[in-house]
ModelCIF file with pLDDT and N, C-alpha, C, O atoms, coordinates in Angstrom:
data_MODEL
#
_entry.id   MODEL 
#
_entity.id                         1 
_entity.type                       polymer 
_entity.pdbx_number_of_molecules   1 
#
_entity_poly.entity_id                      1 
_entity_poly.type                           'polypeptide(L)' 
_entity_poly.nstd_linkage                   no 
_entity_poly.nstd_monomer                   no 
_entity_poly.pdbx_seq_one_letter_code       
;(UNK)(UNK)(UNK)(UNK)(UNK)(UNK)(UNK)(UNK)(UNK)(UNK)(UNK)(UNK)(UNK)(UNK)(UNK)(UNK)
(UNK)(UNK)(UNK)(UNK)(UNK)(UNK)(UNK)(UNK)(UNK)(UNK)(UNK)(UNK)(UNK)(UNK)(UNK)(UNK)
(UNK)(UNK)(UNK)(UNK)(UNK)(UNK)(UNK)(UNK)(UNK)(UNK)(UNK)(UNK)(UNK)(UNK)
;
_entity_poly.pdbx_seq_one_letter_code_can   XXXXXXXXXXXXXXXXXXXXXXXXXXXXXXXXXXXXXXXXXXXXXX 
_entity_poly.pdbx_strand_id                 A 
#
loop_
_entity_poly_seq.entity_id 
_entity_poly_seq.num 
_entity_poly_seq.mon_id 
_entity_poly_seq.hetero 
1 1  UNK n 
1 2  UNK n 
1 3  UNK n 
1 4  UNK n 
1 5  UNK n 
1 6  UNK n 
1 7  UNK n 
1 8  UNK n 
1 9  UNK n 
1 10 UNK n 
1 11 UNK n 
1 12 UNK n 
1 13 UNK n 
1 14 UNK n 
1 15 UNK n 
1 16 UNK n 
1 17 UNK n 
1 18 UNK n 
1 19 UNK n 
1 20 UNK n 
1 21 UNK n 
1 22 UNK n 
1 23 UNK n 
1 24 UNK n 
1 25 UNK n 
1 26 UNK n 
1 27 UNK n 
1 28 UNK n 
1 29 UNK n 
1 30 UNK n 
1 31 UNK n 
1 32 UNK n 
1 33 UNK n 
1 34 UNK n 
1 35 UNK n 
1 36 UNK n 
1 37 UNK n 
1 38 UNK n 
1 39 UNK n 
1 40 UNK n 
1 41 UNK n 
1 42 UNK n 
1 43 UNK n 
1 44 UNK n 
1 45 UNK n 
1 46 UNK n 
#
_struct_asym.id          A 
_struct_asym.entity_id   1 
#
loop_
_ma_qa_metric.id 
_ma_qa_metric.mode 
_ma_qa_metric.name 
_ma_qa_metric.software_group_id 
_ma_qa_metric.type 
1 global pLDDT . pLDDT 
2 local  pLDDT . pLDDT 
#
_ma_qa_metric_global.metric_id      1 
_ma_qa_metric_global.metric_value   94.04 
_ma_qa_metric_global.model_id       1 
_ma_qa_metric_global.ordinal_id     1 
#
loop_
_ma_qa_metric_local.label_asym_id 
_ma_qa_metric_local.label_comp_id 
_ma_qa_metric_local.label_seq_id 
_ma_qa_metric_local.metric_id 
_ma_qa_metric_local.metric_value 
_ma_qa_metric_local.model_id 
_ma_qa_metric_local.ordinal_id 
A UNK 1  2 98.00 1 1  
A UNK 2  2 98.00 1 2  
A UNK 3  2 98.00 1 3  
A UNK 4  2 98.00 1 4  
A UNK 5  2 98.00 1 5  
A UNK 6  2 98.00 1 6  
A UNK 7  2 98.00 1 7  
A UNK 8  2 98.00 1 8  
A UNK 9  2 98.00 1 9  
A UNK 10 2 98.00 1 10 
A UNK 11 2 98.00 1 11 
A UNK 12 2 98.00 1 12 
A UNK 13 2 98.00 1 13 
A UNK 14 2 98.00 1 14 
A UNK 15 2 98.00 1 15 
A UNK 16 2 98.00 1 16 
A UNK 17 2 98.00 1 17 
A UNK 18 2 98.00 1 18 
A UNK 19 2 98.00 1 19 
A UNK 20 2 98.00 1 20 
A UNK 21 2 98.00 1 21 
A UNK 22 2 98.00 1 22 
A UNK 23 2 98.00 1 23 
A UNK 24 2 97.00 1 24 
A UNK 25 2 97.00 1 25 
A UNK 26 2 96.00 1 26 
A UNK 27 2 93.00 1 27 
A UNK 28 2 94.00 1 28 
A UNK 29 2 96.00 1 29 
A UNK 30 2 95.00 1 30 
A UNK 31 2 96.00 1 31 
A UNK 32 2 96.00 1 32 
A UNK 33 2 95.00 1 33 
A UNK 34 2 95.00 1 34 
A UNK 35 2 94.00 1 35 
A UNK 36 2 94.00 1 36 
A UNK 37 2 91.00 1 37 
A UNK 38 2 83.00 1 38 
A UNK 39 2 82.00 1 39 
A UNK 40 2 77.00 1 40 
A UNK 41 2 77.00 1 41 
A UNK 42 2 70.00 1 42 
A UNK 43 2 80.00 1 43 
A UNK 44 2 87.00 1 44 
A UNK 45 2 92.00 1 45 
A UNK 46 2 95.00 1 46 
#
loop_
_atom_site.group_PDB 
_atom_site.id 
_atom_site.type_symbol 
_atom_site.label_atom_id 
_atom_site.label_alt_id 
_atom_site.label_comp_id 
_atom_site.label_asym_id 
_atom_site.label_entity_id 
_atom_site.label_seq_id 
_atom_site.pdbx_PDB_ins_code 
_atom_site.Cartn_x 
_atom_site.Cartn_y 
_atom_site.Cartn_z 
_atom_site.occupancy 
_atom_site.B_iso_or_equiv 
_atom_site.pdbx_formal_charge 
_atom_site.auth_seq_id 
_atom_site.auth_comp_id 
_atom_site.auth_asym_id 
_atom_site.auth_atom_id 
_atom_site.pdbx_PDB_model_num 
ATOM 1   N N  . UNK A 1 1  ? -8.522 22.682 23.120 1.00 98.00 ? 1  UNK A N  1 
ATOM 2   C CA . UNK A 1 1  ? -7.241 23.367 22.973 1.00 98.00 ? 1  UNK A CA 1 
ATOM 3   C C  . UNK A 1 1  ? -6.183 22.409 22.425 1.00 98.00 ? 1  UNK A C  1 
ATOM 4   O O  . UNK A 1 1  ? -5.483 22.667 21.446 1.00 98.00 ? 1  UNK A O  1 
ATOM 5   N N  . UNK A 1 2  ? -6.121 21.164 23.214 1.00 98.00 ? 2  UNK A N  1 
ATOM 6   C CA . UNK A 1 2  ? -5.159 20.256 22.540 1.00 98.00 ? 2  UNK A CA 1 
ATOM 7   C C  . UNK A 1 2  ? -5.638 19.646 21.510 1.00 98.00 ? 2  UNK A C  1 
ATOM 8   O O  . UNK A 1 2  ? -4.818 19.003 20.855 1.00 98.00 ? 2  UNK A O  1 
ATOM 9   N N  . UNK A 1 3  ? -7.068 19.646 21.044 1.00 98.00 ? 3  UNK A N  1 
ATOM 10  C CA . UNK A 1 3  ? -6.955 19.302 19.372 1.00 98.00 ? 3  UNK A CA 1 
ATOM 11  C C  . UNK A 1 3  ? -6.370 20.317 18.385 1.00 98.00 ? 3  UNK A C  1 
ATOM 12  O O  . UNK A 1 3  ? -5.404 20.173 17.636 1.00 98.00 ? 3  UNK A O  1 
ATOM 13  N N  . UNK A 1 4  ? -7.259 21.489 18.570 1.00 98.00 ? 4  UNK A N  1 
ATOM 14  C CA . UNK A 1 4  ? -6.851 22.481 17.777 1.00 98.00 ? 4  UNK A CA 1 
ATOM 15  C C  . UNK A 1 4  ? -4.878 22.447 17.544 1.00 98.00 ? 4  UNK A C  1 
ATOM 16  O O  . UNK A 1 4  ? -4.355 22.176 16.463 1.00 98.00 ? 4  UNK A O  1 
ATOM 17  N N  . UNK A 1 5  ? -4.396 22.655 18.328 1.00 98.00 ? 5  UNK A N  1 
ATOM 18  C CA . UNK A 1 5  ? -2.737 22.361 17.753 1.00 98.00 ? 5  UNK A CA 1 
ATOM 19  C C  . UNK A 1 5  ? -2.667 21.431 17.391 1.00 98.00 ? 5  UNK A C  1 
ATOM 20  O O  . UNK A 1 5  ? -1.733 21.341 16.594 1.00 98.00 ? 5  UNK A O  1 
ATOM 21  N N  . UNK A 1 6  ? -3.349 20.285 17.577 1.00 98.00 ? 6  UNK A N  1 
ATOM 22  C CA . UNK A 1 6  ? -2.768 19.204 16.625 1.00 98.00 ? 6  UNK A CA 1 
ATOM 23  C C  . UNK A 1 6  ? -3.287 19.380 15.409 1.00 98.00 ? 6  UNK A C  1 
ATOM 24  O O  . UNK A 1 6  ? -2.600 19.180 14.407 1.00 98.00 ? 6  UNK A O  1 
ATOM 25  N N  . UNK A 1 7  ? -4.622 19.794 15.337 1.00 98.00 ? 7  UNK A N  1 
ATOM 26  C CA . UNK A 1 7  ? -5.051 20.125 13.933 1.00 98.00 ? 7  UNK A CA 1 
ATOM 27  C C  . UNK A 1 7  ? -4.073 21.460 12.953 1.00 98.00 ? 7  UNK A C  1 
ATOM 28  O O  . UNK A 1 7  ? -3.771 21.535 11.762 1.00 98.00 ? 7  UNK A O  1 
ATOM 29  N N  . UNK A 1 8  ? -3.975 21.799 13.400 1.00 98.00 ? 8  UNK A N  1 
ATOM 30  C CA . UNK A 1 8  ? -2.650 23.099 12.735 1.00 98.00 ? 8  UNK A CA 1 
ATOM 31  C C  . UNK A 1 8  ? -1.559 22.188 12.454 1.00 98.00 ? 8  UNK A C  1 
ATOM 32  O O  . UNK A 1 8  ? -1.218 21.940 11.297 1.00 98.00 ? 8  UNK A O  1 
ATOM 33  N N  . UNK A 1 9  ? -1.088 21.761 13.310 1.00 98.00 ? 9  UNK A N  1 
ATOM 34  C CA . UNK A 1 9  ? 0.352  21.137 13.264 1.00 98.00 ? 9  UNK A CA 1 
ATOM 35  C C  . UNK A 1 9  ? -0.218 20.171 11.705 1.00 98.00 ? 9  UNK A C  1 
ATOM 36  O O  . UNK A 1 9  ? 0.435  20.297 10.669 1.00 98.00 ? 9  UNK A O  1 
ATOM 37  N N  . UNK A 1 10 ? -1.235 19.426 11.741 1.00 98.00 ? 10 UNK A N  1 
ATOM 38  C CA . UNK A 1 10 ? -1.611 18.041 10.636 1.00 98.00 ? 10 UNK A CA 1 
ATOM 39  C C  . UNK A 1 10 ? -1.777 18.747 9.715  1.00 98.00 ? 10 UNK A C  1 
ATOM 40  O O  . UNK A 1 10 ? -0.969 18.492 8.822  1.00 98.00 ? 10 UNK A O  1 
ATOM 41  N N  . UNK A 1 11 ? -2.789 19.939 9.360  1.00 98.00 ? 11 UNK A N  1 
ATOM 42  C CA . UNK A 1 11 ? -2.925 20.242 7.975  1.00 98.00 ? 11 UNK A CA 1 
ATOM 43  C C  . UNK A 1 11 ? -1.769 20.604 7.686  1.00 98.00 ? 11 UNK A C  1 
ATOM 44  O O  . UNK A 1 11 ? -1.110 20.047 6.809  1.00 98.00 ? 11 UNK A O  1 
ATOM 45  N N  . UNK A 1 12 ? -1.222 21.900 8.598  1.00 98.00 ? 12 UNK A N  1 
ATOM 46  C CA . UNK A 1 12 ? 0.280  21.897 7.862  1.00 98.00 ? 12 UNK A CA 1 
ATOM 47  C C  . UNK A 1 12 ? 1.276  21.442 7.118  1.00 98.00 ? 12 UNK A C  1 
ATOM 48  O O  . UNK A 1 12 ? 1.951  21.990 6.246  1.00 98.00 ? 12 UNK A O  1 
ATOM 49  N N  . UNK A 1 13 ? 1.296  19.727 7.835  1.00 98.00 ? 13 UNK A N  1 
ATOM 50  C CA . UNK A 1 13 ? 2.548  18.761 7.558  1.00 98.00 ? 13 UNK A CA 1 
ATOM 51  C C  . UNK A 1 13 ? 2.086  18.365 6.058  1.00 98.00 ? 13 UNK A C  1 
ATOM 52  O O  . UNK A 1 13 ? 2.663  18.435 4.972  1.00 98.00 ? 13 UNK A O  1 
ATOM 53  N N  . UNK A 1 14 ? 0.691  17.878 6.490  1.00 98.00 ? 14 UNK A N  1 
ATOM 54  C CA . UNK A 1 14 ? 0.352  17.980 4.792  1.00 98.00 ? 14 UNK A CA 1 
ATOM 55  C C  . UNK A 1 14 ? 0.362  18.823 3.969  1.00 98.00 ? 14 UNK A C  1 
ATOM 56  O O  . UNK A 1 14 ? 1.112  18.539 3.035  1.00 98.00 ? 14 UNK A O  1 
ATOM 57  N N  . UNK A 1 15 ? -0.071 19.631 3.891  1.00 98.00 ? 15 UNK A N  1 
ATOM 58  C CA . UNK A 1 15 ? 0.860  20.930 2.844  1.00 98.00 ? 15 UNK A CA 1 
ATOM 59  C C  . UNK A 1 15 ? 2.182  20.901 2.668  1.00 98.00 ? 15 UNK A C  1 
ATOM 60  O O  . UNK A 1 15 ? 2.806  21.072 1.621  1.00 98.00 ? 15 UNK A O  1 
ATOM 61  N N  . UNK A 1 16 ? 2.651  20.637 3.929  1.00 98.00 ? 16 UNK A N  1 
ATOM 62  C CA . UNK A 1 16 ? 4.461  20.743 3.598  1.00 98.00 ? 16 UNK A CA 1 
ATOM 63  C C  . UNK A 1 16 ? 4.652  19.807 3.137  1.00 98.00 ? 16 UNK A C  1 
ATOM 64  O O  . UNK A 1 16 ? 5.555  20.016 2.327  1.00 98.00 ? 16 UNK A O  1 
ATOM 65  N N  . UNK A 1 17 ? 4.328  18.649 3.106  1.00 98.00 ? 17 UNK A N  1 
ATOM 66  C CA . UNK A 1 17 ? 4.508  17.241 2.467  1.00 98.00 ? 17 UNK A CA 1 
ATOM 67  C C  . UNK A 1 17 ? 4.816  17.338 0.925  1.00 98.00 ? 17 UNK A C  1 
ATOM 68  O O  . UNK A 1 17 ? 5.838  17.060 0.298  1.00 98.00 ? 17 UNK A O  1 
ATOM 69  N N  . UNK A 1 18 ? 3.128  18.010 0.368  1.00 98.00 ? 18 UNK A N  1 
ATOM 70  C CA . UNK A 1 18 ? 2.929  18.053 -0.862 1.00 98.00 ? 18 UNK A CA 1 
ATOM 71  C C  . UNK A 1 18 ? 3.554  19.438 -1.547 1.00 98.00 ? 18 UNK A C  1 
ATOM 72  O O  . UNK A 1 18 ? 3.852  19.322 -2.736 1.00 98.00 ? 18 UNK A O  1 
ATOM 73  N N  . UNK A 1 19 ? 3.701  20.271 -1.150 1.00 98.00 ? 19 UNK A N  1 
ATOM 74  C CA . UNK A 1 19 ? 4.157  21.790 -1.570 1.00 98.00 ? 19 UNK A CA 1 
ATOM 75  C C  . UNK A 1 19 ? 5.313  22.037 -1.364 1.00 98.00 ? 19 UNK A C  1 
ATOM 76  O O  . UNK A 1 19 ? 5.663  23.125 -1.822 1.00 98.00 ? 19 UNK A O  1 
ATOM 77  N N  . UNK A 1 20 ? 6.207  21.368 -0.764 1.00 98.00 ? 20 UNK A N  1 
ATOM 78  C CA . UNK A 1 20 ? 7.692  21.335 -0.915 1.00 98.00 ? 20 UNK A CA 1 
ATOM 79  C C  . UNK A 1 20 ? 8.491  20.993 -0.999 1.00 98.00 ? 20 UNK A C  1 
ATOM 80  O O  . UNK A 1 20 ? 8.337  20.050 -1.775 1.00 98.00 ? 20 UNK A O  1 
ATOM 81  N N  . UNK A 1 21 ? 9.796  21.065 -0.642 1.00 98.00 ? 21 UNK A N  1 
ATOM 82  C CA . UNK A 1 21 ? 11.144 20.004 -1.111 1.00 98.00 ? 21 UNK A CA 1 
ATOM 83  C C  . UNK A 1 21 ? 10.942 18.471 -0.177 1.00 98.00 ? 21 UNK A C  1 
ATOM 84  O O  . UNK A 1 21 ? 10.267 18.498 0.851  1.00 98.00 ? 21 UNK A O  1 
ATOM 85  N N  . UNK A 1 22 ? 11.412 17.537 -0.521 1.00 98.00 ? 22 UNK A N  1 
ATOM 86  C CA . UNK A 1 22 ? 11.896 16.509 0.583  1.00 98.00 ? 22 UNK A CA 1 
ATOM 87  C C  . UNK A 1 22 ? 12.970 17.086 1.565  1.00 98.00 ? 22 UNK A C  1 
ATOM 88  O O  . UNK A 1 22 ? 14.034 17.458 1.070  1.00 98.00 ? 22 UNK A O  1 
ATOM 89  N N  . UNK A 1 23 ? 12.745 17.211 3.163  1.00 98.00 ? 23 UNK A N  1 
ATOM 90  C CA . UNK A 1 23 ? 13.858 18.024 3.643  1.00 98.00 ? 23 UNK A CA 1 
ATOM 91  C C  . UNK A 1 23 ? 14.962 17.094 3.939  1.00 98.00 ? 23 UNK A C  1 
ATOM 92  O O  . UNK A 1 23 ? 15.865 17.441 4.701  1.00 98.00 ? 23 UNK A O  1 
ATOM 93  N N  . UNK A 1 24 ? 14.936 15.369 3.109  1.00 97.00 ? 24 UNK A N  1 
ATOM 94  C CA . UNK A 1 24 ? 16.157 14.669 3.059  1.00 97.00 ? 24 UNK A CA 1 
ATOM 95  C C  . UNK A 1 24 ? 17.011 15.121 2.215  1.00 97.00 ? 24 UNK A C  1 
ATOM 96  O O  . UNK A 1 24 ? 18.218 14.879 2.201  1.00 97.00 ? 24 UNK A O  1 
ATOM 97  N N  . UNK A 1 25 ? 16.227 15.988 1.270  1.00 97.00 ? 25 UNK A N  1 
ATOM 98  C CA . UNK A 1 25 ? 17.306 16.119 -0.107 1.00 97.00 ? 25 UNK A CA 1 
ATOM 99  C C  . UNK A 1 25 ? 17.572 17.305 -0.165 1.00 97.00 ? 25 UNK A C  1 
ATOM 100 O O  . UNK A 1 25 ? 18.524 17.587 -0.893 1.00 97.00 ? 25 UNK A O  1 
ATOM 101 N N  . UNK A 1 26 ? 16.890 18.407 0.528  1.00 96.00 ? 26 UNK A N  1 
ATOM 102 C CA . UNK A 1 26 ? 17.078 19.884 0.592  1.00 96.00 ? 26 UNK A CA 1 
ATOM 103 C C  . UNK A 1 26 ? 16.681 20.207 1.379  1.00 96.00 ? 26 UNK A C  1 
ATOM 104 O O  . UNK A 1 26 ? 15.516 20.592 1.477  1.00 96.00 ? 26 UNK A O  1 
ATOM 105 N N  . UNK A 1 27 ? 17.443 20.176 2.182  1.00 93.00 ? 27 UNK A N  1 
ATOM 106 C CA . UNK A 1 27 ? 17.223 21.126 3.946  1.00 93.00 ? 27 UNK A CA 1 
ATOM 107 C C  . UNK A 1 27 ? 17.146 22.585 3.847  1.00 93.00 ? 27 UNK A C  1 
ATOM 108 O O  . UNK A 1 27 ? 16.772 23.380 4.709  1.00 93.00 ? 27 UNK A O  1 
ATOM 109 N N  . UNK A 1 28 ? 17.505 22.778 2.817  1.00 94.00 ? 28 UNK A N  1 
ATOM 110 C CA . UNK A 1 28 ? 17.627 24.558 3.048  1.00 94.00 ? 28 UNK A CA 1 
ATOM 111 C C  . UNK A 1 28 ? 16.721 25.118 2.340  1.00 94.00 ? 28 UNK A C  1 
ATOM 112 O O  . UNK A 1 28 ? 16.630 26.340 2.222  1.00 94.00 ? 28 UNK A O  1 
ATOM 113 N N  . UNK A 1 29 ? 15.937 24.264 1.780  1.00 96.00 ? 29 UNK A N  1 
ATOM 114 C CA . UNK A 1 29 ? 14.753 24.736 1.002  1.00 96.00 ? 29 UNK A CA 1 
ATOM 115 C C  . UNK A 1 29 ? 13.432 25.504 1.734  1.00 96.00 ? 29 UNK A C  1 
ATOM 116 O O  . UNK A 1 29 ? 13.046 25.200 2.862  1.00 96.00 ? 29 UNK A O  1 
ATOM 117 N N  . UNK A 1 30 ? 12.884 26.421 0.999  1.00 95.00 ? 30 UNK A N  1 
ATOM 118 C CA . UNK A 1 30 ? 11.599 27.157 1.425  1.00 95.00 ? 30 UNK A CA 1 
ATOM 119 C C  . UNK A 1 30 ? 10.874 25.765 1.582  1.00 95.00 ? 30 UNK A C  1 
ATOM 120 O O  . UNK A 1 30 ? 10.918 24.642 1.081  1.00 95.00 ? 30 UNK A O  1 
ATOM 121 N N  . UNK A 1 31 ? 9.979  26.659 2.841  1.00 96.00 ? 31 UNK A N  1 
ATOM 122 C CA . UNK A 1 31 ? 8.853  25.604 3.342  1.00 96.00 ? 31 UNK A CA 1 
ATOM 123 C C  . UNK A 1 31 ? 7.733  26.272 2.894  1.00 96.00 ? 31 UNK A C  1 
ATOM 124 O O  . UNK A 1 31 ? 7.688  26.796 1.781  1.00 96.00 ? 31 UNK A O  1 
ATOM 125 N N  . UNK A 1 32 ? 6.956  26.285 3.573  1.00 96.00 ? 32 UNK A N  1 
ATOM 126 C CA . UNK A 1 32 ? 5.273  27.202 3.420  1.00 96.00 ? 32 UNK A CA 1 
ATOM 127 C C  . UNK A 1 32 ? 5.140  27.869 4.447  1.00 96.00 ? 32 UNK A C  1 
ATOM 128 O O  . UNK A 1 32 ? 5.834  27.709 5.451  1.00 96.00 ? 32 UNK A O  1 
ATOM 129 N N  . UNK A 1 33 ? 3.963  28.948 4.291  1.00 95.00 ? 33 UNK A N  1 
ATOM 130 C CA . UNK A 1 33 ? 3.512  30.037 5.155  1.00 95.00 ? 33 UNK A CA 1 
ATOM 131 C C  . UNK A 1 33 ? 2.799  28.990 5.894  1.00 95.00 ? 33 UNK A C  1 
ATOM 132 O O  . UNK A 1 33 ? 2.168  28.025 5.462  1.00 95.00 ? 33 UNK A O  1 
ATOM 133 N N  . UNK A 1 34 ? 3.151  29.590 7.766  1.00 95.00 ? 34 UNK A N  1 
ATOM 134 C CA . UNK A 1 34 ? 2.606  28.850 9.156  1.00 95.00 ? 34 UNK A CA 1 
ATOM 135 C C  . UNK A 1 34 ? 1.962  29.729 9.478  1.00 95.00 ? 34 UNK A C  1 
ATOM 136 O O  . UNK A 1 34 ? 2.433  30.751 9.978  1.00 95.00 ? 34 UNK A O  1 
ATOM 137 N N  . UNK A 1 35 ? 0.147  29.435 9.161  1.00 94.00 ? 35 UNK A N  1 
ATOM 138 C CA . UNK A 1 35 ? -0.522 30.170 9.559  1.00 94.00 ? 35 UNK A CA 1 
ATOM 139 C C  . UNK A 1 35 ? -1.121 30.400 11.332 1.00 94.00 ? 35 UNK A C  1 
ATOM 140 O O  . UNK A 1 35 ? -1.709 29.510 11.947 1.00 94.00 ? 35 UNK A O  1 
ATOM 141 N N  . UNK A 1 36 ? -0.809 31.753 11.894 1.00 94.00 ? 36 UNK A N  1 
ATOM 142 C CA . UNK A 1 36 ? -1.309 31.442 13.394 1.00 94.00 ? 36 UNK A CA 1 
ATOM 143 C C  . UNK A 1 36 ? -2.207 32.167 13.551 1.00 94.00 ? 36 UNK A C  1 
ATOM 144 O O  . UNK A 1 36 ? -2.701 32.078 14.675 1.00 94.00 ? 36 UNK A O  1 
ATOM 145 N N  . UNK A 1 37 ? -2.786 33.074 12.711 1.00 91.00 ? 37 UNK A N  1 
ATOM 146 C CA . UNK A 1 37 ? -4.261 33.782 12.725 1.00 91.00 ? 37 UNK A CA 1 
ATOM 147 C C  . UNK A 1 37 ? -5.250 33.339 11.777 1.00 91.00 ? 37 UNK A C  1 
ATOM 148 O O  . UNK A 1 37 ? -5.024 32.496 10.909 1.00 91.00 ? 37 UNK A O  1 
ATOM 149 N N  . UNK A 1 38 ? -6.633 34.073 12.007 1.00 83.00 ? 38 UNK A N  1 
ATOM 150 C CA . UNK A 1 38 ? -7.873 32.993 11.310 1.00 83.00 ? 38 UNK A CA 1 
ATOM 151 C C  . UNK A 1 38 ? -7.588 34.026 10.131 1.00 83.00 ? 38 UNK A C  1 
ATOM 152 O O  . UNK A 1 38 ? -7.895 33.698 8.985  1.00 83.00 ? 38 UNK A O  1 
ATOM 153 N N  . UNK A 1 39 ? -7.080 35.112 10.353 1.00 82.00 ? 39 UNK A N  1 
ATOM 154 C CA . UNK A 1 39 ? -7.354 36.044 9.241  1.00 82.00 ? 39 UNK A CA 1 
ATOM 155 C C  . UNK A 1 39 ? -5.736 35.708 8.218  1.00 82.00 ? 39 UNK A C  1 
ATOM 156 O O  . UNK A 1 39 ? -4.586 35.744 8.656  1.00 82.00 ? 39 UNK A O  1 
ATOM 157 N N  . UNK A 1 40 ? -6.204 35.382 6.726  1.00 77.00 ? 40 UNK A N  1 
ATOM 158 C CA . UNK A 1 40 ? -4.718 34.471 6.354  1.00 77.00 ? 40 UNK A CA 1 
ATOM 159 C C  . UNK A 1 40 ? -4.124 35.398 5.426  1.00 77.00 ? 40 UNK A C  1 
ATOM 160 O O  . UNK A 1 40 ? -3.427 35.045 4.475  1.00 77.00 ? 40 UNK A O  1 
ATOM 161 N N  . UNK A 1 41 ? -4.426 36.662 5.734  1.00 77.00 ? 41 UNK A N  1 
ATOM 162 C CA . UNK A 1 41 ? -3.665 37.518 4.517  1.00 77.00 ? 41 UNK A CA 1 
ATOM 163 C C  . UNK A 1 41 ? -2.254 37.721 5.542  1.00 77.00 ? 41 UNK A C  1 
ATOM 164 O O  . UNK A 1 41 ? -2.426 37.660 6.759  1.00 77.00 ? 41 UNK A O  1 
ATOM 165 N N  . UNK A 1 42 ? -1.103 37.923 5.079  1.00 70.00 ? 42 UNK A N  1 
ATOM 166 C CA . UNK A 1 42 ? 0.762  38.568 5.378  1.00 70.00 ? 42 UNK A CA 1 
ATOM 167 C C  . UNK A 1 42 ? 0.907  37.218 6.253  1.00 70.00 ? 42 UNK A C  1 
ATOM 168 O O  . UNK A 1 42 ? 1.341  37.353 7.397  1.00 70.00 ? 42 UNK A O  1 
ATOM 169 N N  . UNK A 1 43 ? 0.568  35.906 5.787  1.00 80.00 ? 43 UNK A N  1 
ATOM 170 C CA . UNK A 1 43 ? 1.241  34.839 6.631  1.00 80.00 ? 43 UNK A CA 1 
ATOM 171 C C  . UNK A 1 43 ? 2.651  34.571 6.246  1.00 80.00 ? 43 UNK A C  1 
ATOM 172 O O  . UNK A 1 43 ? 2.984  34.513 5.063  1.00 80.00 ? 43 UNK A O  1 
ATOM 173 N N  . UNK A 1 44 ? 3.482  34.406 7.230  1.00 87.00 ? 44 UNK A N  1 
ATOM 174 C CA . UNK A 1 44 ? 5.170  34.273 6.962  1.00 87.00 ? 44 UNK A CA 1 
ATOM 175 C C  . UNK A 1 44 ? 5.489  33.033 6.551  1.00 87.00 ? 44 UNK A C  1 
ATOM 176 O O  . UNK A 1 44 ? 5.322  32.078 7.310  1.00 87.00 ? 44 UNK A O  1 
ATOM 177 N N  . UNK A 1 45 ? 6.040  32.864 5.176  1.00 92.00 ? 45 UNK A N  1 
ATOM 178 C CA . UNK A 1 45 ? 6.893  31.868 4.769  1.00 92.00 ? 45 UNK A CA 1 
ATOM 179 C C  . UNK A 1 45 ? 7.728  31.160 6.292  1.00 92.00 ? 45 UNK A C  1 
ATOM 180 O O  . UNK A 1 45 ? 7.747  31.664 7.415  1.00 92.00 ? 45 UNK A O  1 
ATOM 181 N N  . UNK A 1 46 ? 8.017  30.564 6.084  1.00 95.00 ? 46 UNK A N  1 
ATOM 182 C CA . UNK A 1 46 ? 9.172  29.908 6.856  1.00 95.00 ? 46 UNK A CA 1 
ATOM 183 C C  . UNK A 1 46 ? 9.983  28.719 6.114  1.00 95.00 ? 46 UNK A C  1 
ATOM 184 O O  . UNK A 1 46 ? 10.918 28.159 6.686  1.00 95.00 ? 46 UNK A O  1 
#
């Protein structure tokens, strides 16, 4: 259980890393869809 969130939380950051703004230089910028189901179709931007 406590890997699995860390594993969500890590791939994530990496995606957000590479797929979006620096949030030093644009805080208000779109991030990426946070996926919380296995099934990944209507995942919400955030």
């Amino acid at each position: 259980l406590g890997e699995c969130h860390g594993l969500r939380a890590f791939i994530h950051f990496d995606i957000l890393r590479l797929f979006a703004d620096n949030i030093l230089l644009k805080q208000d910028a779109s991030g990426i869809p946070y996926a919380y189901d296995y099934d990944l179709q209507n995942k919400q931007v955030f």
